[in-house]
Protein backbone atom coordinates (compact mmCIF):
# COMPACT_ATOMS: atom_id res chain seq x y z
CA UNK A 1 -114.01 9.12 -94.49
CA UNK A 2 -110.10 9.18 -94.96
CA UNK A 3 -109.01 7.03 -97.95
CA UNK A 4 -105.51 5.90 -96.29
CA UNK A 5 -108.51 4.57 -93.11
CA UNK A 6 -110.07 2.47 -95.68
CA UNK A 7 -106.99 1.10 -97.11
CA UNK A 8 -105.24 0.25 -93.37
CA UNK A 9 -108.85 -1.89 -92.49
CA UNK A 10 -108.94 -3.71 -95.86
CA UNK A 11 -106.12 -4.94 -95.98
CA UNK A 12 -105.36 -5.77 -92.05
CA UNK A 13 -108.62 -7.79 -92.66
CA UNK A 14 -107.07 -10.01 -95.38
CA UNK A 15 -106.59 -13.58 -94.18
CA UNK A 16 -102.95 -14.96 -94.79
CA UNK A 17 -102.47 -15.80 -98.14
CA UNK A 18 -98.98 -16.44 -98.18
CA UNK A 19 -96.51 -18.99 -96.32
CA UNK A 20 -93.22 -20.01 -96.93
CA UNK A 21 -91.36 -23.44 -96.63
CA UNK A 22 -87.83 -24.20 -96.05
CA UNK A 23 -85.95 -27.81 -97.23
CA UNK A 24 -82.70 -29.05 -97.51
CA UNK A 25 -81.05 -30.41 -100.16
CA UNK A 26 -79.75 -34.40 -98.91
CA UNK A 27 -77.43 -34.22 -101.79
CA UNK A 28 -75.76 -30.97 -101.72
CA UNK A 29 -76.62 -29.40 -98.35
CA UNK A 30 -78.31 -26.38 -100.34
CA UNK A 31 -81.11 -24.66 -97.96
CA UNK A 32 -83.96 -23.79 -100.66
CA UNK A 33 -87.00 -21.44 -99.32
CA UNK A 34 -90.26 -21.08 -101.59
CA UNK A 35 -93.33 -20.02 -101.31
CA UNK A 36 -96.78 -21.42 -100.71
CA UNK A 37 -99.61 -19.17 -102.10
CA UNK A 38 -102.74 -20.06 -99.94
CA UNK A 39 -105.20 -20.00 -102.74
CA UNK A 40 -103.49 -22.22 -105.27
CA UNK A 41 -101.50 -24.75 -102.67
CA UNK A 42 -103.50 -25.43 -100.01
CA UNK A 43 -105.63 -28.92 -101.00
CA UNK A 44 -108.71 -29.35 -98.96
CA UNK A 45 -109.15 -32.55 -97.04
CA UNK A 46 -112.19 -34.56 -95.09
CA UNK A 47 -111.15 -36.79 -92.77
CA UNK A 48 -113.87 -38.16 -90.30
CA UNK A 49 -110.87 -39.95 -88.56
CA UNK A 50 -108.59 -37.47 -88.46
CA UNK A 51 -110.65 -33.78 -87.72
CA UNK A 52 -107.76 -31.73 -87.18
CA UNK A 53 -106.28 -33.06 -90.64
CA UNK A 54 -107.77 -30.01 -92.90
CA UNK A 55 -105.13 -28.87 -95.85
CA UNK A 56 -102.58 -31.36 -97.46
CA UNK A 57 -99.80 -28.94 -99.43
CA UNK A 58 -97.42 -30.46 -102.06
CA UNK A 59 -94.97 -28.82 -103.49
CA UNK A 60 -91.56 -29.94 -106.01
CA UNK A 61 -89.03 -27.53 -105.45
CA UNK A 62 -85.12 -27.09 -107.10
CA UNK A 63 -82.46 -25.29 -105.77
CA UNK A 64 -80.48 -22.21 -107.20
CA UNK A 65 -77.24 -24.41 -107.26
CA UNK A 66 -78.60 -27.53 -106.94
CA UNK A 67 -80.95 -29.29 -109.97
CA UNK A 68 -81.71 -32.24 -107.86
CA UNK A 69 -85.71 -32.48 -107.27
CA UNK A 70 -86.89 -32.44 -103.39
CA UNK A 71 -90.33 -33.35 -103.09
CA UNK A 72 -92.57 -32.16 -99.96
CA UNK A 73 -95.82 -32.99 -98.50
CA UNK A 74 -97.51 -31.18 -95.83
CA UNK A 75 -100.17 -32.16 -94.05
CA UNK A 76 -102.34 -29.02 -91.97
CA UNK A 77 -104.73 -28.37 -89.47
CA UNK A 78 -107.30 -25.55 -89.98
CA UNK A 79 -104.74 -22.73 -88.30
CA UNK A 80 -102.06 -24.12 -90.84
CA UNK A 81 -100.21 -25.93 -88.38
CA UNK A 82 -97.95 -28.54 -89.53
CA UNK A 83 -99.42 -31.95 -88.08
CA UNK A 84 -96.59 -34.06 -90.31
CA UNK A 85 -93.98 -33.88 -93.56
CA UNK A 86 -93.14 -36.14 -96.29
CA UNK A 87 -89.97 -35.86 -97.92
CA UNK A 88 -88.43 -37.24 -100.68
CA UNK A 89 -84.45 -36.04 -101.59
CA UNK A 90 -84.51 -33.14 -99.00
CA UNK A 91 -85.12 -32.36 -95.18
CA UNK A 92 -87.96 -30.23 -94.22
CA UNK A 93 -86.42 -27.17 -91.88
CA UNK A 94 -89.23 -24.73 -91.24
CA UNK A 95 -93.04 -24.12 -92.58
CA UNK A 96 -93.85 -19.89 -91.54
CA UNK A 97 -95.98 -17.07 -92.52
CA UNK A 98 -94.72 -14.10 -93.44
């Protein structure tokens, strides 16, 4: 079997690991993006109320320019769709995978 076959089928196999968020700054305007590693991040949640309520993501982020602290919440479903944000000193602009 061809080593560069294995390779291609391992990794297009991998689940997403990796997602990125994008806030603004209320302060200063400054547009930050950062990641969010899968595997670290992601907090698992059970909610008999809420099923589609799975991951809850928190993350304190500071800008390159800007040293104020944003704050973000981020609550997911099981397919890592964004059901809501919580912000605190910034605006959430965009949650993707990349």
């Amino acid at each position: 079997m061809n080593i560069k076959r294995i390779l291609t089928n391992i990794f297009s196999a991998r689940p997403e690991k990796e997602f990125y968020v994008i806030v603004k700054c209320h302060d200063c305007g400054e547009e930050v993006k950062t990641r969010i590693n899968r595997g670290g991040d992601f907090q698992a949640e059970y909610n008999v109320r809420n099923p589609k309520y799975r991951y809850t993501v928190k993350k304190e982020v500071i800008g390159k320019n800007c040293f104020n602290l944003m704050k973000l919440t981020l609550a997911l479903t099981k397919n890592s769709e964004v059901l809501f944000a919580d912000t605190k000193g910034c605006d959430f602009l965009e949650f993707n995978r990349e």
